[in-house]
Protein backbone atom coordinates (compact mmCIF):
# COMPACT_ATOMS: atom_id res chain seq x y z
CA UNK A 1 -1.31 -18.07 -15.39
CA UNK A 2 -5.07 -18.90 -16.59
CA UNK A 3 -5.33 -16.59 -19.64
CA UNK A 4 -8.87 -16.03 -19.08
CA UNK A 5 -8.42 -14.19 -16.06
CA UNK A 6 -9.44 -10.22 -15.65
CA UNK A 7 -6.25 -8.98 -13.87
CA UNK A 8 -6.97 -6.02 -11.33
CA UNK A 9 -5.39 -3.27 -12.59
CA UNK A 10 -4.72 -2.11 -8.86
CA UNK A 11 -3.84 -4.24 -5.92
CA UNK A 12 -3.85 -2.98 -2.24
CA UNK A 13 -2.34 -5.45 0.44
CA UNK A 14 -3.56 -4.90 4.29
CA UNK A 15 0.05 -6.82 5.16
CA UNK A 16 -0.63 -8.16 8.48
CA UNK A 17 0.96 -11.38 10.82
CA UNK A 18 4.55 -10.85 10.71
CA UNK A 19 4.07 -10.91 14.80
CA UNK A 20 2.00 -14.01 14.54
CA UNK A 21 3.88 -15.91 12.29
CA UNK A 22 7.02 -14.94 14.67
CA UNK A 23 4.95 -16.17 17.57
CA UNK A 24 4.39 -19.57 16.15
CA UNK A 25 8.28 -20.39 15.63
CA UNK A 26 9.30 -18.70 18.95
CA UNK A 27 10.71 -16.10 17.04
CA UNK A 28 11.18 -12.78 18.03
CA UNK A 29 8.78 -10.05 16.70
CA UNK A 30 11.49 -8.41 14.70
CA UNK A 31 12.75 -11.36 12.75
CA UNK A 32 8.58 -11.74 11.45
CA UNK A 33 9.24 -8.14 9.93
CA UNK A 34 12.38 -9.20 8.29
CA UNK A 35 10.53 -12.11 6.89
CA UNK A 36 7.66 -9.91 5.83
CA UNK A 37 9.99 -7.80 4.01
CA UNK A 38 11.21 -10.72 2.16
CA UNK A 39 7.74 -11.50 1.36
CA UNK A 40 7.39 -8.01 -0.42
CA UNK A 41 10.12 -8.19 -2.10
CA UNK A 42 9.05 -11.37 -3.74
CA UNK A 43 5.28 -10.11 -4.40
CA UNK A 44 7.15 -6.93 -5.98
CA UNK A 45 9.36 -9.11 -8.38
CA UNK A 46 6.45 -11.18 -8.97
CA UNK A 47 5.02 -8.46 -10.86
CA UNK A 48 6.68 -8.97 -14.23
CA UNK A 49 4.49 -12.12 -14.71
CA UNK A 50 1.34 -10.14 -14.48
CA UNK A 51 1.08 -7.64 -16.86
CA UNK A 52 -2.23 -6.15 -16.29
CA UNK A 53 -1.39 -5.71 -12.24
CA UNK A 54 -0.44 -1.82 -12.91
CA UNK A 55 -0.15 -0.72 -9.03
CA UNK A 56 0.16 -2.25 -5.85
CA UNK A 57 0.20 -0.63 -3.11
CA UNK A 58 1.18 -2.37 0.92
CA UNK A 59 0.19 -1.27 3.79
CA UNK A 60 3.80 -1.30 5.75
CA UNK A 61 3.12 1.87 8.56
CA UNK A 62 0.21 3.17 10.00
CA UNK A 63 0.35 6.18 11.83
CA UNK A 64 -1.35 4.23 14.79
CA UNK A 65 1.58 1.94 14.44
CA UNK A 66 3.78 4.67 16.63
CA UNK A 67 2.42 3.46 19.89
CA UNK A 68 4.50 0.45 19.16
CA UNK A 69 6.81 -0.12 21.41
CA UNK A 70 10.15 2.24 20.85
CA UNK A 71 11.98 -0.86 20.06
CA UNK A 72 9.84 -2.00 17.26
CA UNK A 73 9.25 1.06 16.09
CA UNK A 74 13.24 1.63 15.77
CA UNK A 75 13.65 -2.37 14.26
CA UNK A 76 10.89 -1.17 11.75
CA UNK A 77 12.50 1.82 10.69
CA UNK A 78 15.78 0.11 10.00
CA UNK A 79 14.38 -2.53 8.15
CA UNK A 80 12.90 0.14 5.68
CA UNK A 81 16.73 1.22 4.87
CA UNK A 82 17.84 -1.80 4.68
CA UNK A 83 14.79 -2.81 2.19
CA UNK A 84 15.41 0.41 -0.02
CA UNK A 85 18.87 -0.49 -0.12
CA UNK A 86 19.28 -3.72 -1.27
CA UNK A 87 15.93 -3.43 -3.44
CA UNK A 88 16.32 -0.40 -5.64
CA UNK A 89 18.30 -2.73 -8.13
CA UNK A 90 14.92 -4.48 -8.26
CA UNK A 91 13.35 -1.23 -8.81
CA UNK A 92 15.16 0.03 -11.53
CA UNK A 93 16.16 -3.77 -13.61
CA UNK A 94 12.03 -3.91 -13.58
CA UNK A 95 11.40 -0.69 -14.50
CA UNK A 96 9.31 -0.05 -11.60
CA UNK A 97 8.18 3.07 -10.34
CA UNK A 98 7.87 3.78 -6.26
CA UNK A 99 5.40 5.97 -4.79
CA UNK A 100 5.16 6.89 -1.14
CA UNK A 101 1.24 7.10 0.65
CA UNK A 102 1.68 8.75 3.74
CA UNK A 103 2.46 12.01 6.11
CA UNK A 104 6.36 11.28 5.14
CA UNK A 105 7.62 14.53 6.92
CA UNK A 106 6.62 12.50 9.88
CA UNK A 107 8.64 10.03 9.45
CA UNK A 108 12.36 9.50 10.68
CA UNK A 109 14.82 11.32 9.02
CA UNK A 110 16.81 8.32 7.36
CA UNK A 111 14.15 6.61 6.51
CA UNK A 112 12.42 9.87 5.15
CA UNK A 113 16.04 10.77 2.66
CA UNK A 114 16.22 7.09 1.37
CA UNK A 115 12.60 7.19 0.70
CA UNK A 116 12.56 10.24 -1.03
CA UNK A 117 15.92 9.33 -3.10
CA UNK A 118 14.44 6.08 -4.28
CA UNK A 119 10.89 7.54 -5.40
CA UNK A 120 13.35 10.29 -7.38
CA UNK A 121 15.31 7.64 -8.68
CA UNK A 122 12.55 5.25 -9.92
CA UNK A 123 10.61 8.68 -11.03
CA UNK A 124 10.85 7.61 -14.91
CA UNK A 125 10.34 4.29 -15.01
CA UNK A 126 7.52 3.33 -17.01
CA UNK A 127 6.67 -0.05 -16.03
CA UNK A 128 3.95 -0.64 -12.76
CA UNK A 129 4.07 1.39 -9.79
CA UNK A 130 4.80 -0.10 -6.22
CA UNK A 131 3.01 2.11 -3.80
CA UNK A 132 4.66 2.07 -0.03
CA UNK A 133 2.01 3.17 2.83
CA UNK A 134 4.31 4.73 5.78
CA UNK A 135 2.91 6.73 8.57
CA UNK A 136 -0.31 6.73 6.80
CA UNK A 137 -3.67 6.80 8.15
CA UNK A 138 -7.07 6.70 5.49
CA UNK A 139 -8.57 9.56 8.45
CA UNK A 140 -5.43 11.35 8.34
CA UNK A 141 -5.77 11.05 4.09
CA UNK A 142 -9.42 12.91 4.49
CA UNK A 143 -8.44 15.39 7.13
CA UNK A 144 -5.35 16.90 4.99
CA UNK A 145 -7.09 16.98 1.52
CA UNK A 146 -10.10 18.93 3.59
CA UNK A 147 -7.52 20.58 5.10
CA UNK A 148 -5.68 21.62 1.99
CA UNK A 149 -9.56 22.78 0.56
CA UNK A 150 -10.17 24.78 3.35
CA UNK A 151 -7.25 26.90 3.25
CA UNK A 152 -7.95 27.49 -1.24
CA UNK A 153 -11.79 28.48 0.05
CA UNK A 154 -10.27 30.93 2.88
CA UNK A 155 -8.10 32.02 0.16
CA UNK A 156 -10.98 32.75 -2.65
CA UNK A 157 -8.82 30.73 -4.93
CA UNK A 158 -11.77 27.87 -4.61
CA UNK A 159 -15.60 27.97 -4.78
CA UNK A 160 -17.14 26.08 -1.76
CA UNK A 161 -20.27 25.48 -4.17
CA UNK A 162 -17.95 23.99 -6.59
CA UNK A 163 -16.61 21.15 -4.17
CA UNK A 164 -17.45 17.51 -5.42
CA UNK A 165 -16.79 13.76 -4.74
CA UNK A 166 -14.44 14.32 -7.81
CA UNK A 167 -12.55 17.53 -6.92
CA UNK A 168 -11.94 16.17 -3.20
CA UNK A 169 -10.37 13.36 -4.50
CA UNK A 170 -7.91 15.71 -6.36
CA UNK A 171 -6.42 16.24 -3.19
CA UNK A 172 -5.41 12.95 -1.55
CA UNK A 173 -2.05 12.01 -1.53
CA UNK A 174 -1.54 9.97 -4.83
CA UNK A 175 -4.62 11.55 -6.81
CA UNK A 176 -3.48 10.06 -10.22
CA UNK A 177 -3.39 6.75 -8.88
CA UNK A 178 -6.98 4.73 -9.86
CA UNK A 179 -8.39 3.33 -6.81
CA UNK A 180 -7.74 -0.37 -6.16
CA UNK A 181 -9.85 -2.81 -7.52
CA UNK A 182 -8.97 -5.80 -5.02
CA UNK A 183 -8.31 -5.13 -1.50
CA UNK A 184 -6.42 -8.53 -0.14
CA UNK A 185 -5.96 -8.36 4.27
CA UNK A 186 -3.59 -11.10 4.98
CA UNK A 187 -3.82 -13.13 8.87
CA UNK A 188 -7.64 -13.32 8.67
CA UNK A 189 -8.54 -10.05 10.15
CA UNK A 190 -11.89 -8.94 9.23
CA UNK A 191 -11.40 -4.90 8.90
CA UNK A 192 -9.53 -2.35 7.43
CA UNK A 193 -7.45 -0.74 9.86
CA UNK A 194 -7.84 2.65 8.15
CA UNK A 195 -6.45 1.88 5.04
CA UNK A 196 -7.62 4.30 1.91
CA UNK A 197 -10.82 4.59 3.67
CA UNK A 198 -11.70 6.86 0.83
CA UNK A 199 -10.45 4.86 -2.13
CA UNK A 200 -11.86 1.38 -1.21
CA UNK A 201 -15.07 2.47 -1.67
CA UNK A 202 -15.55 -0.10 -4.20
CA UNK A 203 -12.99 -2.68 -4.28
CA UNK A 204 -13.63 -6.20 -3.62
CA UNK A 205 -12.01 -7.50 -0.18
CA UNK A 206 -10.11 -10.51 0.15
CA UNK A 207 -9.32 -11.99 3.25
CA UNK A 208 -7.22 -15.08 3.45
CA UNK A 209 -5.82 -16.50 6.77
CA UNK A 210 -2.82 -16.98 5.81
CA UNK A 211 -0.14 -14.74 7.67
CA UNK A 212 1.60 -12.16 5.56
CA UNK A 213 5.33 -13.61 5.75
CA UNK A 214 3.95 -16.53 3.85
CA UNK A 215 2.14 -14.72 1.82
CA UNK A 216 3.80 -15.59 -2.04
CA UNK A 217 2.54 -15.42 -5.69
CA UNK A 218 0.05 -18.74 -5.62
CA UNK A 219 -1.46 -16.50 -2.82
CA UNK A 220 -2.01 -13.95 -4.90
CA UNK A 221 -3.43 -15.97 -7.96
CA UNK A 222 -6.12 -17.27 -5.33
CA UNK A 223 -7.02 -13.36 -4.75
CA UNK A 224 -7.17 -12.92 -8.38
CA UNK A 225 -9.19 -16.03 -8.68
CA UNK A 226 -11.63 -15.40 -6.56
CA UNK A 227 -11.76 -11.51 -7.82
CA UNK A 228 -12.42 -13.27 -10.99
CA UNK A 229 -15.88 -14.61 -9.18
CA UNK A 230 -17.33 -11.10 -8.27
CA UNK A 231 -20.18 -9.23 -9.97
CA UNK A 232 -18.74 -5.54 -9.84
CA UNK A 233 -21.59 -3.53 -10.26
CA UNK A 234 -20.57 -0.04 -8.27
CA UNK A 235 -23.76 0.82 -7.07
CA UNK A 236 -26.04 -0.63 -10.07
CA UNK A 237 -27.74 -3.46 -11.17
């Protein structure tokens, strides 16, 4: 890895194609999901060779992604077990840490147990944190923490004058995470699918065409490479 780089400190990943890149092999949908979950696995293990990458977080669920057909939806949510299962080795040999972004009450219930065993297990590691997106929608981020607000207002407990970009952001799901600095949308897609609508507010977006199941390490170099070409001014000059 070019030493000179600036590494972002956090990665999000728009993980999109696995239906595509099935397409093209005459494939069926499911197997592009199993491949995509290899492809995370290997991003997430790739992490030990960049040391200033200190979250990532992957878009894997969406809570539009329920309209899915029932057998999709069911393939996905198996995968998910079978991904926590065999990974939390991976997790804990790494000393990773997993985090959840989501409405995870909404999710099924074996999915929703594993989940929550694996972010209790991981809970003290110290190295990076692997954030997993499930049922999660960036609106559906904005209406609970205004939500959550409201009822502290109703309750007197909160000032309404007091209420800033910096308090509201106190109440999204993962508050002490720092928002990402590089956005990367795999498949070419040009928009964000409702993806930490409030967070991205000022990370650079990287869109490659290549389709998230191919999607490996070089990839992600290129991302960092040409993150390495932005002037980041947030709003200045």
């Amino acid at each position: 890895m070019e030493n000179d780089l600036v590494i972002p400190q956090h990665i999000a990943i728009i993980m999109d194609g696995n239906g595509r890149w099935a397409a093209k092999r005459s494939l069926e949908r499911c197997e592009g999901h199993r491949m995509g979950a290899e492809a995370l696995k290997n991003l997430i293990e790739s992490m030990k060779d960049l040391p200033g990458v200190k979250y990532m977080s992957f878009y894997a669920f969406s809570t539009e992604n329920w309209k899915r057909s029932e057998e999709e939806v069911s393939a996905l949510m198996h995968l998910l077990v079978e991904f926590l299962d065999a990974n939390l080795a991976l997790f804990m040999e790494n000393d990773l840490k997993l985090l959840v972004t989501g409405r995870l009450e909404g999710m099924p219930e074996e999915p929703r147990i594993k989940l929550k065993e694996a972010v209790n297990k991981t809970k003290d590691n110290q190295g990076p944190c692997v954030i997993i997106a499930l049922n999660y929608g960036g609106r559906s981020e904005i209406a609970d923490a205004a939500k959550a607000i409201a009822r502290k207002v109703a309750k007197g407990e909160l000032d309404a004058e007091s209420i800033d970009e910096k308090l509201f952001a106190e109440y999204l799901y993962n508050p002490q995470v720092p928002d990402p600095d590089l956005l990367i949308r795999t498949s070419g897609e040009l928009r964000l699918s409702n993806f930490l609508l409030w967070e991205i507010s000022y990370s650079e977006i990287y869109v490659t065409d290549t389709l998230w199941p191919d999607f490996d390490k070089n990839e992600l170099m290129e991302a960092i490479k040409a993150f390495n070409k932005r002037s980041r001014r947030f709003g200045g000059r």
